[in-house]
PDB file of N, CA and C in Angstrom:
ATOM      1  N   UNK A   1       5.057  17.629   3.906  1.00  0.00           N
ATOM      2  CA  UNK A   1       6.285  17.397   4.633  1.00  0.00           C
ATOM      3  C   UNK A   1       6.357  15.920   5.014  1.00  0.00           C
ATOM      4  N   UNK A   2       7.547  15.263   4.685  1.00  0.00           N
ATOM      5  CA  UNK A   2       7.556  13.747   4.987  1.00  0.00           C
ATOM      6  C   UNK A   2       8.122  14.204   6.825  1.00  0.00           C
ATOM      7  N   UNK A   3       7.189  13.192   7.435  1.00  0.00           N
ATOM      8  CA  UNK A   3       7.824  12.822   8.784  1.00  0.00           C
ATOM      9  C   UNK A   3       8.649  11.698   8.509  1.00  0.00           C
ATOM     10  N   UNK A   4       9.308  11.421   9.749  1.00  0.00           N
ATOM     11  CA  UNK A   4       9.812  10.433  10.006  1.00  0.00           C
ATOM     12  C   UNK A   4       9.557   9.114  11.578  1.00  0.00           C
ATOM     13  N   UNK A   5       9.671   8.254  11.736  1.00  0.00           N
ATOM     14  CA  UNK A   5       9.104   7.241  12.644  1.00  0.00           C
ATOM     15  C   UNK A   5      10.384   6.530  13.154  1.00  0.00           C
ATOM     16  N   UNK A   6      11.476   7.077  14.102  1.00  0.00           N
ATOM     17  CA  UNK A   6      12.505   5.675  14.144  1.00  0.00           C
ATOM     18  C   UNK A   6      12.068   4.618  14.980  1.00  0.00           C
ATOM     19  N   UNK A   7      12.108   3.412  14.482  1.00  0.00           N
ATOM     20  CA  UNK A   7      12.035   2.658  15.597  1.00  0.00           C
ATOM     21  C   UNK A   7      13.039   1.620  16.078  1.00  0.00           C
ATOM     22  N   UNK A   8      13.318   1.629  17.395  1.00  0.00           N
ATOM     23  CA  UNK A   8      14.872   1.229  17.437  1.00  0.00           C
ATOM     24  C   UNK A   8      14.690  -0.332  17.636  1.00  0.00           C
ATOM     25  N   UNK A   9      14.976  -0.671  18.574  1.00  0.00           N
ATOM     26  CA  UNK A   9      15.092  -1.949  18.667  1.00  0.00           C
ATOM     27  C   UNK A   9      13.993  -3.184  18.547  1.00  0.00           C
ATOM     28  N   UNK A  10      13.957  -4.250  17.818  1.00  0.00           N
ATOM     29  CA  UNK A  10      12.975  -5.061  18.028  1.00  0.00           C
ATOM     30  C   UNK A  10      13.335  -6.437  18.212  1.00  0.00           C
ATOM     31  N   UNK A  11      12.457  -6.905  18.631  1.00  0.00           N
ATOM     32  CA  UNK A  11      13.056  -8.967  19.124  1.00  0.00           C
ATOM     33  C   UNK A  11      13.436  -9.045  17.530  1.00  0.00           C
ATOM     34  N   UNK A  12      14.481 -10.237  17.356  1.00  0.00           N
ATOM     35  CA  UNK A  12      15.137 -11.069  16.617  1.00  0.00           C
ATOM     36  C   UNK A  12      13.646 -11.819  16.049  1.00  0.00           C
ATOM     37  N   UNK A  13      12.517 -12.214  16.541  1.00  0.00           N
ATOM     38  CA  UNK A  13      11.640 -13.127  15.416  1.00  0.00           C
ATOM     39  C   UNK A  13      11.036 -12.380  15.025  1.00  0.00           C
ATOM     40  N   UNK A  14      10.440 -12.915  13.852  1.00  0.00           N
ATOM     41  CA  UNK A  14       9.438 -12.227  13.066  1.00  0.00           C
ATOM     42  C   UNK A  14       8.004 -11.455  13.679  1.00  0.00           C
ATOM     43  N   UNK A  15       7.668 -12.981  14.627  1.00  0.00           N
ATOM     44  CA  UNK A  15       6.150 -12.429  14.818  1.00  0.00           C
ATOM     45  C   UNK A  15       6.555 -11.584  16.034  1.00  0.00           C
ATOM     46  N   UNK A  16       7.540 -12.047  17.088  1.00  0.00           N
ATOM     47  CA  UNK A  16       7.587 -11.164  18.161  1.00  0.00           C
ATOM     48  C   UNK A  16       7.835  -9.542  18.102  1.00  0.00           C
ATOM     49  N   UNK A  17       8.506  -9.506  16.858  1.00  0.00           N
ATOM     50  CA  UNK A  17       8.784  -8.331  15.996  1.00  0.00           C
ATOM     51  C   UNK A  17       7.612  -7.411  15.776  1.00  0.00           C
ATOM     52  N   UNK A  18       6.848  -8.094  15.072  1.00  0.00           N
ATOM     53  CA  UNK A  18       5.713  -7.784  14.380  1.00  0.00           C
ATOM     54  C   UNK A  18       4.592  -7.206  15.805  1.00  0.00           C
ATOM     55  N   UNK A  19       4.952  -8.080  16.293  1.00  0.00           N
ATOM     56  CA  UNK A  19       3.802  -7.913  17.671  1.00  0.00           C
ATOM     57  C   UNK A  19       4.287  -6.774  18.538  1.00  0.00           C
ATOM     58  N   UNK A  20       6.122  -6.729  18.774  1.00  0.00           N
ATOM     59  CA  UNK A  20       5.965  -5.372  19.555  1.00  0.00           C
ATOM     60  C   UNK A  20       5.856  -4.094  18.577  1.00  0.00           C
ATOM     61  N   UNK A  21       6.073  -4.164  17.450  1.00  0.00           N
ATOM     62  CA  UNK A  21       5.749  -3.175  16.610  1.00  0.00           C
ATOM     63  C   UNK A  21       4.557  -2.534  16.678  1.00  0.00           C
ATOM     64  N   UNK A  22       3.723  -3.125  16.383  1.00  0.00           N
ATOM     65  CA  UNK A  22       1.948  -2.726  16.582  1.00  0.00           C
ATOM     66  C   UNK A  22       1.963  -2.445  17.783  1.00  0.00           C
ATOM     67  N   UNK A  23       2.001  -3.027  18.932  1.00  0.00           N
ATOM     68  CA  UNK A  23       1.791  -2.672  20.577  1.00  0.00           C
ATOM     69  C   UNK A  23       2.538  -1.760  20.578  1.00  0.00           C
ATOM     70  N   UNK A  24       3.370  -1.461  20.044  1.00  0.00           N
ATOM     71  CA  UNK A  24       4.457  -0.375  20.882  1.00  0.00           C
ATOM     72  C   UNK A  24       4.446   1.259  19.893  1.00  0.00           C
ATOM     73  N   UNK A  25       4.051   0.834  18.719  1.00  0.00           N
ATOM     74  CA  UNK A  25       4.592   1.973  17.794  1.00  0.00           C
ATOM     75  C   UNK A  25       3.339   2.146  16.808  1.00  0.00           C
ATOM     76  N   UNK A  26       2.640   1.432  16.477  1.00  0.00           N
ATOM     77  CA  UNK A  26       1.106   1.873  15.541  1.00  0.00           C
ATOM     78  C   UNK A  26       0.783   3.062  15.821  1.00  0.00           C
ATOM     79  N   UNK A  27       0.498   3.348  16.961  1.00  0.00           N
ATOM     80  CA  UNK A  27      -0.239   4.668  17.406  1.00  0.00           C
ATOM     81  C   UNK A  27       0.429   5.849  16.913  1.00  0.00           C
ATOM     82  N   UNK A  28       1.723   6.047  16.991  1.00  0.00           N
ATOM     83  CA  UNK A  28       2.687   6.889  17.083  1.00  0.00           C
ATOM     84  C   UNK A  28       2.910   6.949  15.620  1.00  0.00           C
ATOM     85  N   UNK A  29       2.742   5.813  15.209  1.00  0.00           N
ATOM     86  CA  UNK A  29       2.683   6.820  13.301  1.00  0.00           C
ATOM     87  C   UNK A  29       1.410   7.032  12.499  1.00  0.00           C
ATOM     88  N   UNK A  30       0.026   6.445  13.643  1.00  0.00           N
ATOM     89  CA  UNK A  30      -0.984   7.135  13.002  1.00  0.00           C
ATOM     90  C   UNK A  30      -1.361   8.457  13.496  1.00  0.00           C
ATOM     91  N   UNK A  31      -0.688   8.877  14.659  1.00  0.00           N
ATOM     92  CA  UNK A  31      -0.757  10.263  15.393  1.00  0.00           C
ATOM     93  C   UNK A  31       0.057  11.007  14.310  1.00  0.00           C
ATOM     94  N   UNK A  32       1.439  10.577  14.138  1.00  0.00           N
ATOM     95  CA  UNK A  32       1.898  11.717  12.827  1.00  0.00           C
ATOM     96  C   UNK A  32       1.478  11.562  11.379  1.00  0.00           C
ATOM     97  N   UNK A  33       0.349  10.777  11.129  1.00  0.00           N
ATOM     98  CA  UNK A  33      -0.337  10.880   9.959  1.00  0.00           C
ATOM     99  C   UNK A  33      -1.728  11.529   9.898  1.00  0.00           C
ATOM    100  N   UNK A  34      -2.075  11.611  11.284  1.00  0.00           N
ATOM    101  CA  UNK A  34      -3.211  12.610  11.434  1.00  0.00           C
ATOM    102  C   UNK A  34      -2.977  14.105  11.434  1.00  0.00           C
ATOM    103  N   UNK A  35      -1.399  14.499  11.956  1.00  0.00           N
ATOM    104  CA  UNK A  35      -1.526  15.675  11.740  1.00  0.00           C
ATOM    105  C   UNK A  35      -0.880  16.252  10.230  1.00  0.00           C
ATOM    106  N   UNK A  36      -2.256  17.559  10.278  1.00  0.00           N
ATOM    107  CA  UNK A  36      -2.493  18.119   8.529  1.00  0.00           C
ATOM    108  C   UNK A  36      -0.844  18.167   7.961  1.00  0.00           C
ATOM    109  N   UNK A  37       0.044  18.680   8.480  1.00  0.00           N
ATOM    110  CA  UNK A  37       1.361  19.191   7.896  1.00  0.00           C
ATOM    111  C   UNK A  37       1.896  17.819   7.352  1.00  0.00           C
ATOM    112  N   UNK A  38       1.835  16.716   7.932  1.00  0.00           N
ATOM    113  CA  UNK A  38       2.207  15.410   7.236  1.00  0.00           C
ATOM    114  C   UNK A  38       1.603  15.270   5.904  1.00  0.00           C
ATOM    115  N   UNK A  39       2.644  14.848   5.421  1.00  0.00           N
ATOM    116  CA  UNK A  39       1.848  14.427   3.132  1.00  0.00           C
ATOM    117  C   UNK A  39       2.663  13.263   3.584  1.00  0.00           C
ATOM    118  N   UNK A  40       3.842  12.831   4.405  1.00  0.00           N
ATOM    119  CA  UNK A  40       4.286  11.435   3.817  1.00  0.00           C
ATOM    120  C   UNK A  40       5.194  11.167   5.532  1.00  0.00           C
ATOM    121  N   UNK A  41       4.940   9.508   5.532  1.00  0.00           N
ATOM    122  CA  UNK A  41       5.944   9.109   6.799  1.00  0.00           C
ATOM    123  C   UNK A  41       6.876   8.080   6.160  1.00  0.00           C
ATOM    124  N   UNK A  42       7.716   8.096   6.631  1.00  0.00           N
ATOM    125  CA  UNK A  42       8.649   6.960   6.591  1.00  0.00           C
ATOM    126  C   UNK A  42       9.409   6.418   7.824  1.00  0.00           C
ATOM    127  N   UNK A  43       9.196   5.084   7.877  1.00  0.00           N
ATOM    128  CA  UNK A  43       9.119   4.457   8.902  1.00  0.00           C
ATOM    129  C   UNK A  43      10.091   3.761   9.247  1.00  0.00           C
ATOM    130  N   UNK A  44      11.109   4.052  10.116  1.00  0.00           N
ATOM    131  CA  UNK A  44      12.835   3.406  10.003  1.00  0.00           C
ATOM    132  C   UNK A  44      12.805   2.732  10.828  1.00  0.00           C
ATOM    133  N   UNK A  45      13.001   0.688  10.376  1.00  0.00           N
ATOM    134  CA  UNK A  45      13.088   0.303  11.511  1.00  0.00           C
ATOM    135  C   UNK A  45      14.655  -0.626  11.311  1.00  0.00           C
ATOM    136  N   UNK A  46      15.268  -1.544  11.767  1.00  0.00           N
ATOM    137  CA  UNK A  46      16.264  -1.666  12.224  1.00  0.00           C
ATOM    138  C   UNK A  46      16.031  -2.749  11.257  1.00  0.00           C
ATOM    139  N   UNK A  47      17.811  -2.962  10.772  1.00  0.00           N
ATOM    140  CA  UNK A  47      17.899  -4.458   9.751  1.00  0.00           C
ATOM    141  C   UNK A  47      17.249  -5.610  10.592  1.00  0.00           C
ATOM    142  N   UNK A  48      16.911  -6.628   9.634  1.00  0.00           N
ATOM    143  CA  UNK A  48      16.317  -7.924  10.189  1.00  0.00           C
ATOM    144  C   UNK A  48      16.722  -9.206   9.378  1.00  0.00           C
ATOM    145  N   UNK A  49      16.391 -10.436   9.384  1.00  0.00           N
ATOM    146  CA  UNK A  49      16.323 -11.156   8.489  1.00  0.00           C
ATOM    147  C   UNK A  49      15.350 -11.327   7.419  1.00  0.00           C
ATOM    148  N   UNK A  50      15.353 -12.043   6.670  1.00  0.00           N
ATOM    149  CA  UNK A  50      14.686 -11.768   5.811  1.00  0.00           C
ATOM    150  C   UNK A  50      13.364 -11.900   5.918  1.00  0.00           C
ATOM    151  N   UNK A  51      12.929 -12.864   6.997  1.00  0.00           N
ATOM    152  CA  UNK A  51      11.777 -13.947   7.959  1.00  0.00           C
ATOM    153  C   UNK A  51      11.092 -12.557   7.998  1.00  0.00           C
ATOM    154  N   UNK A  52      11.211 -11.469   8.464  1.00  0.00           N
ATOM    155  CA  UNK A  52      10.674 -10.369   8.731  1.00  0.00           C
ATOM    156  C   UNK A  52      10.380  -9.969   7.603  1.00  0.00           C
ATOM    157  N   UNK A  53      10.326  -9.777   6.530  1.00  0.00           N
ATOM    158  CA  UNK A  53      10.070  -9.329   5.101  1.00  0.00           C
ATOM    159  C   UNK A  53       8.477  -8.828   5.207  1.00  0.00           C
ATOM    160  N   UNK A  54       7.951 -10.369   5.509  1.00  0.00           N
ATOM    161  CA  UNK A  54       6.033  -9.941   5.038  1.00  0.00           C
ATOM    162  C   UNK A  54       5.671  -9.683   5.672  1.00  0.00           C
ATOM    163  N   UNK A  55       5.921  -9.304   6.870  1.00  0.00           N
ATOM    164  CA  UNK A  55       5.167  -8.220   8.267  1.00  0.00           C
ATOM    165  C   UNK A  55       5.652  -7.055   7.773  1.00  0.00           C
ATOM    166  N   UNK A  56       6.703  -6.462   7.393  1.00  0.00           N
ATOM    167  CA  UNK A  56       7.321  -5.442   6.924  1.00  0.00           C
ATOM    168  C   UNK A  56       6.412  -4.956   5.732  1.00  0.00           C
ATOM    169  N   UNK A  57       6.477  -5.301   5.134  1.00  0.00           N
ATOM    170  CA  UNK A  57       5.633  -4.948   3.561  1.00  0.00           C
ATOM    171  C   UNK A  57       4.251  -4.891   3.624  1.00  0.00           C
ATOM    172  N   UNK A  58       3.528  -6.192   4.817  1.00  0.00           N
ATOM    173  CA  UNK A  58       2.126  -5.784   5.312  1.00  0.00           C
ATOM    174  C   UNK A  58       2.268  -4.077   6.133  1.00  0.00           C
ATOM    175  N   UNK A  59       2.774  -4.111   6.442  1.00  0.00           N
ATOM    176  CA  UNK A  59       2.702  -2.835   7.316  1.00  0.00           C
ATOM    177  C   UNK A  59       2.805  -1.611   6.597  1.00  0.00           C
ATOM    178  N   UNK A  60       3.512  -1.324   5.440  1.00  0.00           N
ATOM    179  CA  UNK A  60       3.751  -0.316   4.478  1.00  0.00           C
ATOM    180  C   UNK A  60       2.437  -0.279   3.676  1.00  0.00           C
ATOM    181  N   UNK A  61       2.135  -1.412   3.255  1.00  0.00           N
ATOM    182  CA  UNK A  61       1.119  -1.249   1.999  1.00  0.00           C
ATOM    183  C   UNK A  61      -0.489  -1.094   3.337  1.00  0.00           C
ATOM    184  N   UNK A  62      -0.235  -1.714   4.369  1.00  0.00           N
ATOM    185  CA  UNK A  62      -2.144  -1.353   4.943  1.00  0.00           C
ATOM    186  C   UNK A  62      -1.892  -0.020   5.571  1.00  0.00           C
ATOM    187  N   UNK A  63      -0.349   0.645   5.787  1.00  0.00           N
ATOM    188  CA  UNK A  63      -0.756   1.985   6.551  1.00  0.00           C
ATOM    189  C   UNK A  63      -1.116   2.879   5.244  1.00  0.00           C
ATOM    190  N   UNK A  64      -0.520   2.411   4.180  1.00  0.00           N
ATOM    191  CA  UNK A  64      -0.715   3.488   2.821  1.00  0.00           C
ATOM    192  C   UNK A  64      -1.936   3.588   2.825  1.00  0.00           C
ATOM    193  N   UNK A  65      -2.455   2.679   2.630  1.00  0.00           N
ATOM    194  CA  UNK A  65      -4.330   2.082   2.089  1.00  0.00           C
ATOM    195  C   UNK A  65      -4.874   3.271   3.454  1.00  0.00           C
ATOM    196  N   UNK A  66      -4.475   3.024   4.630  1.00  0.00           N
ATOM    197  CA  UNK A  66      -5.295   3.720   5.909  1.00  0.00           C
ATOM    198  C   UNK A  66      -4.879   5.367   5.304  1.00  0.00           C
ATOM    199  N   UNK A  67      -3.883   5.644   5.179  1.00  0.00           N
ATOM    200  CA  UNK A  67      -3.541   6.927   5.318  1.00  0.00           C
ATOM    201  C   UNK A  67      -3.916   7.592   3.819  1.00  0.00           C
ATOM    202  N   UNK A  68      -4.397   7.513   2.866  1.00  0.00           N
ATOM    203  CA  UNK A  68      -4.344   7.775   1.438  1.00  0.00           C
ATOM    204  C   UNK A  68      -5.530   8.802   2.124  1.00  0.00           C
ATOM    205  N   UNK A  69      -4.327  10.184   1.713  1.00  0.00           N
ATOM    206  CA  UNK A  69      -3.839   9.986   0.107  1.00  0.00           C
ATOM    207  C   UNK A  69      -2.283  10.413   0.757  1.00  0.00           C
ATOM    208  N   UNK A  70      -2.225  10.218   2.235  1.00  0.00           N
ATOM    209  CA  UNK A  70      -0.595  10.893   2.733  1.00  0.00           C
ATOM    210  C   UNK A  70      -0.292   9.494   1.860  1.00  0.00           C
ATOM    211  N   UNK A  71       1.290   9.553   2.151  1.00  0.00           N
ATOM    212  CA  UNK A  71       2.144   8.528   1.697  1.00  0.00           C
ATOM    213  C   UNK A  71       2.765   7.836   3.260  1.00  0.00           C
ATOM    214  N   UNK A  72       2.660   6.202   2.782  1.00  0.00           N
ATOM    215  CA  UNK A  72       3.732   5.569   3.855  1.00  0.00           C
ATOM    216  C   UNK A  72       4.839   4.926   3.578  1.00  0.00           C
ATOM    217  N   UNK A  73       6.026   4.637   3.545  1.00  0.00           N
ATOM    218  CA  UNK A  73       6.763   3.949   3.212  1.00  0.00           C
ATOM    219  C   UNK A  73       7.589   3.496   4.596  1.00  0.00           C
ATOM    220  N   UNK A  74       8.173   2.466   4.396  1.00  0.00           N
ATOM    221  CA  UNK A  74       9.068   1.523   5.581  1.00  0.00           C
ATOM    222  C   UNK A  74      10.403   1.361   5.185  1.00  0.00           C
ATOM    223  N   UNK A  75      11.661   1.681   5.488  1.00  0.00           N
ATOM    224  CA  UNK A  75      12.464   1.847   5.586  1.00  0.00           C
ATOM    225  C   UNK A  75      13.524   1.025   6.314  1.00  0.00           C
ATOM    226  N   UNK A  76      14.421   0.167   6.351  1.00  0.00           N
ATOM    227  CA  UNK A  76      14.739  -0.829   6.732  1.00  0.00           C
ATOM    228  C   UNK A  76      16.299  -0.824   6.680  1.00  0.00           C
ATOM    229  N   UNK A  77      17.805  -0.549   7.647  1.00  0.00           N
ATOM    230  CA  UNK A  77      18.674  -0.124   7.494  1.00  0.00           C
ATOM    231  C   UNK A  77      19.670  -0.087   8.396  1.00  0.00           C
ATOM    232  N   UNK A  78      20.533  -0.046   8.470  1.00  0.00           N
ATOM    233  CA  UNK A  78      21.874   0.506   9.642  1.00  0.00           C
ATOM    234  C   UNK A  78      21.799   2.213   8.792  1.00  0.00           C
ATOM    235  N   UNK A  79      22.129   2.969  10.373  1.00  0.00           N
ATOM    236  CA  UNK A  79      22.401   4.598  10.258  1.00  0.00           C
ATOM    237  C   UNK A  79      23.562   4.770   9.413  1.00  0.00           C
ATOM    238  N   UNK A  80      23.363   5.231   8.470  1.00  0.00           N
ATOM    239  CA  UNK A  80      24.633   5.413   7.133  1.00  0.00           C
ATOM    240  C   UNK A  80      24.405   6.024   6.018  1.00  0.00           C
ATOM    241  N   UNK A  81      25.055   6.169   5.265  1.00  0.00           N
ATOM    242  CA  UNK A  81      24.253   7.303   3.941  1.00  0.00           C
ATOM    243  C   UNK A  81      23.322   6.669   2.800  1.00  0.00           C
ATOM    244  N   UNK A  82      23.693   5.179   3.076  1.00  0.00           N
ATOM    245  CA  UNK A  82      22.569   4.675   2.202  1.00  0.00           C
ATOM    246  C   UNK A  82      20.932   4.641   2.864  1.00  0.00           C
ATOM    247  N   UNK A  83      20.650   4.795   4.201  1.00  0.00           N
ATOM    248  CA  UNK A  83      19.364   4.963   4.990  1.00  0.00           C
ATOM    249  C   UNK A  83      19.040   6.265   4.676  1.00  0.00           C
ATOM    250  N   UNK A  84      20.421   7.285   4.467  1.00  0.00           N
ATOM    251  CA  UNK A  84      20.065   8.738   4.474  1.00  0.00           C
ATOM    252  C   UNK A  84      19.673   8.930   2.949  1.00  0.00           C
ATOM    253  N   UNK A  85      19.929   8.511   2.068  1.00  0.00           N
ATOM    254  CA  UNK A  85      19.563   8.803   0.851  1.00  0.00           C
ATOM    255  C   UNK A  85      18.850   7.847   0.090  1.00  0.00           C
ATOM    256  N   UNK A  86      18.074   6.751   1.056  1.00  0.00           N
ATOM    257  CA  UNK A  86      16.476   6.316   1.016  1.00  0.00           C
ATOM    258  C   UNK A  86      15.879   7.532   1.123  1.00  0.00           C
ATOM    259  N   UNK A  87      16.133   7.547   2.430  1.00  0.00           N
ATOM    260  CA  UNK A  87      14.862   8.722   2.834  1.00  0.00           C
ATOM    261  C   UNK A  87      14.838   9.711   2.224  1.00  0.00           C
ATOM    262  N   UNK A  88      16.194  10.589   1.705  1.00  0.00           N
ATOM    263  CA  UNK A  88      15.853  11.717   0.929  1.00  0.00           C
ATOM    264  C   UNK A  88      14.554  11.661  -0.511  1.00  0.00           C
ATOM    265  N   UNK A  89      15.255  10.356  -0.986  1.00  0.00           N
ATOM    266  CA  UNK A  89      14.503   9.881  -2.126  1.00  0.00           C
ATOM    267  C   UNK A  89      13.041   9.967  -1.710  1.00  0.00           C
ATOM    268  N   UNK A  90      12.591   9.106  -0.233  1.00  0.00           N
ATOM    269  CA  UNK A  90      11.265   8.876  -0.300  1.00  0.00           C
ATOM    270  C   UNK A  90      10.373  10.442  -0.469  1.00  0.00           C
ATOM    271  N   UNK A  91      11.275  11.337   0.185  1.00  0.00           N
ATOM    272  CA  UNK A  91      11.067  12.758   0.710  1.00  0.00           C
ATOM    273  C   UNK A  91      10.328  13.535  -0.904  1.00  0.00           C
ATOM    274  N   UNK A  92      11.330  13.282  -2.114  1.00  0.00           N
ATOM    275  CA  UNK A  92      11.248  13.711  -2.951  1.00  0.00           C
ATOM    276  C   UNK A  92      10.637  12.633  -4.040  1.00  0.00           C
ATOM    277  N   UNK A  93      10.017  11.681  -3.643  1.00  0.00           N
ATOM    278  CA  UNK A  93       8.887  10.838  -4.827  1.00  0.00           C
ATOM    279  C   UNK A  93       7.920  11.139  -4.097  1.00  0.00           C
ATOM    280  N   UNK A  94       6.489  11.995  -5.030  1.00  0.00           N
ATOM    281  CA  UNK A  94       5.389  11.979  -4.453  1.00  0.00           C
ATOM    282  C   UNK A  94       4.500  11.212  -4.442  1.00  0.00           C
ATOM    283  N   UNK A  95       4.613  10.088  -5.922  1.00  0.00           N
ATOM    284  CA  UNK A  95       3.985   8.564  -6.012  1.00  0.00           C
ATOM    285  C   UNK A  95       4.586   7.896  -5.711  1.00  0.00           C
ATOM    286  N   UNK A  96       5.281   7.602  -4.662  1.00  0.00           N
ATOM    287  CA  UNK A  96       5.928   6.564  -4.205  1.00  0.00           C
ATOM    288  C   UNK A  96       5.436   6.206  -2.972  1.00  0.00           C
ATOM    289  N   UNK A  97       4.427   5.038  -2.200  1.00  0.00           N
ATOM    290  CA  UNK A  97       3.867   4.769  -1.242  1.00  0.00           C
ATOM    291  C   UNK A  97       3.736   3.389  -0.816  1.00  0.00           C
ATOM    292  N   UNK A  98       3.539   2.580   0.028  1.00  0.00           N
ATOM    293  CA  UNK A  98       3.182   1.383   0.330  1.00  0.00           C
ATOM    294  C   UNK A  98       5.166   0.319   0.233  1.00  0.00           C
ATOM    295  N   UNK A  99       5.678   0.722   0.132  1.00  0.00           N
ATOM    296  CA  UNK A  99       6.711   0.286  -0.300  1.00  0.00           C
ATOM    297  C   UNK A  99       7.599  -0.383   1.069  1.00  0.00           C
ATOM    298  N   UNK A 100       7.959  -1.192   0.928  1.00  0.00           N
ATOM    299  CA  UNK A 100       9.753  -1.700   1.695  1.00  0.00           C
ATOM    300  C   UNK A 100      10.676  -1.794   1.327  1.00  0.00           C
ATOM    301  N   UNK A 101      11.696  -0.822   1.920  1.00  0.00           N
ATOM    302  CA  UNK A 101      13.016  -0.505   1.390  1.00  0.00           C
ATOM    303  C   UNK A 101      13.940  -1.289   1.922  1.00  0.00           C
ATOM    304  N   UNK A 102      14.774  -2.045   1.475  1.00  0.00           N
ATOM    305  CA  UNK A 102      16.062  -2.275   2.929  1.00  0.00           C
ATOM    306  C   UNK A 102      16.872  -1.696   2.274  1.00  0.00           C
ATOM    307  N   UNK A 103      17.718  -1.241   3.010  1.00  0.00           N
ATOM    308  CA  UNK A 103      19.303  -0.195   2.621  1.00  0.00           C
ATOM    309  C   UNK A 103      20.402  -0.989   3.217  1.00  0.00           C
ATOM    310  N   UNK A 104      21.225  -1.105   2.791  1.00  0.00           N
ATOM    311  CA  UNK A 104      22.411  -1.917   3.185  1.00  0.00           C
ATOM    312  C   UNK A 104      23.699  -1.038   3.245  1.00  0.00           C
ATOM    313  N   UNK A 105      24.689  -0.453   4.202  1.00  0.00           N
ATOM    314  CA  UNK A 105      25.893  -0.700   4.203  1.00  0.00           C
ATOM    315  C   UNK A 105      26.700  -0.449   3.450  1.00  0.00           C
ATOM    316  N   UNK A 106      26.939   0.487   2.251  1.00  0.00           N
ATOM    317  CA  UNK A 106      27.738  -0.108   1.548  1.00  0.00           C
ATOM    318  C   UNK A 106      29.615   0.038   1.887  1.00  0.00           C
ATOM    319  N   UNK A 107      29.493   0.456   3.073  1.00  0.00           N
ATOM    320  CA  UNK A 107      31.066   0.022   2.955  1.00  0.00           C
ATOM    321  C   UNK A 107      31.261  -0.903   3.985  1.00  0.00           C
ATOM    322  N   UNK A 108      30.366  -1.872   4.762  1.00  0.00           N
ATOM    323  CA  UNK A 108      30.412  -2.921   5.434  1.00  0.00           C
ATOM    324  C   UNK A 108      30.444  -4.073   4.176  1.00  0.00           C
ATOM    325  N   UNK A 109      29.869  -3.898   2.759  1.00  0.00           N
ATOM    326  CA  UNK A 109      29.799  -4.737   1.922  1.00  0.00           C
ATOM    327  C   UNK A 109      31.051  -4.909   1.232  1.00  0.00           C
ATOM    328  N   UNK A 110      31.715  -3.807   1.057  1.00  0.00           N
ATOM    329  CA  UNK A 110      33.143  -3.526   0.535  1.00  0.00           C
ATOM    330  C   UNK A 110      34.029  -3.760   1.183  1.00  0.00           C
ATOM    331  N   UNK A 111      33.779  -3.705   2.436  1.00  0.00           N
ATOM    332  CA  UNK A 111      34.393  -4.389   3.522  1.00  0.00           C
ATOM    333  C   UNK A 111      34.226  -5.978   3.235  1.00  0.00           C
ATOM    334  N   UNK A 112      33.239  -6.578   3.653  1.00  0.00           N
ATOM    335  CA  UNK A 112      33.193  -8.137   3.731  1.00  0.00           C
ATOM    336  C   UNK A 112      33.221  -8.283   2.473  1.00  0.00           C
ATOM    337  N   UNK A 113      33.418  -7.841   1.332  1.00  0.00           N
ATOM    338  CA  UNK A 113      34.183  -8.588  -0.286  1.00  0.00           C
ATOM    339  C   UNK A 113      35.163  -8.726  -0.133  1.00  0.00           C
ATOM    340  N   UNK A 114      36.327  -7.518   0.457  1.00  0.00           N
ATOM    341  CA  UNK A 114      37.571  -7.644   0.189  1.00  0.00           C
ATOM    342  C   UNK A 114      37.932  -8.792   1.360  1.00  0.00           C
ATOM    343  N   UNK A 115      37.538  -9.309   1.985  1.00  0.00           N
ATOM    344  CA  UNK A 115      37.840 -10.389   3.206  1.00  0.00           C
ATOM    345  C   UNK A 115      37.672 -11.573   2.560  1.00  0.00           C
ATOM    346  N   UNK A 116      36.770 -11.747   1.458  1.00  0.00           N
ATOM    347  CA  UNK A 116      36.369 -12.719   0.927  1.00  0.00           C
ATOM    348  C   UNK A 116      37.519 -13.592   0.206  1.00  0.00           C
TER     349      UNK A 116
END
């Protein structure tokens, strides 16, 4: 069963990001990777810039490595059907692990084309 991890808000920088992430939320997705019914987490945290990228992707690929043979993946998004049908996907790839997703919007994008 894939869990899920939301995590809502984080500072605007990278490392401050990075730093309340671990202080605030590590525990809480190695607690739902310890329990047996978990095979996979995915970890939703809130769009960022891009500056945030390699804390993001460190974090997917060392919880995979910790948690193997569950699966971890990171998830990266505004609430919309493209976040919802990441996750379905992650739900239903069973080799799919260590990964960073960002999901974008797509009718905020269709939106800001036609403005263009």
């Amino acid at each position: 069963m894939q869990r899920q991890l939301d995590v809502g808000l984080l500072p605007e920088a990278a490392l401050d990001a990075a730093t309340a992430f671990m202080a605030l939320h590590l525990e809480a997705a190695r607690t739902l990777l310890a329990d047996p019914a978990t095979t996979a987490l995915a970890i939703v945290l809130p769009p960022a810039p891009y500056d945030h990228r390699d804390w993001r992707l460190a974090l997917a690929r060392d919880l995979a490595r910790e948690a193997t043979p569950r699966r971890v993946n990171v998830v990266a998004g505004p609430p919309g059907e493209s976040l919802a049908a990441s996750l379905r996907f992650l739900a239903s790839a069973p080799g799919l692990t260590g990964q960073y997703l960002v999901c974008h919007d797509s009718a905020r994008a269709d939106e800001r084309a036609s403005q263009a």
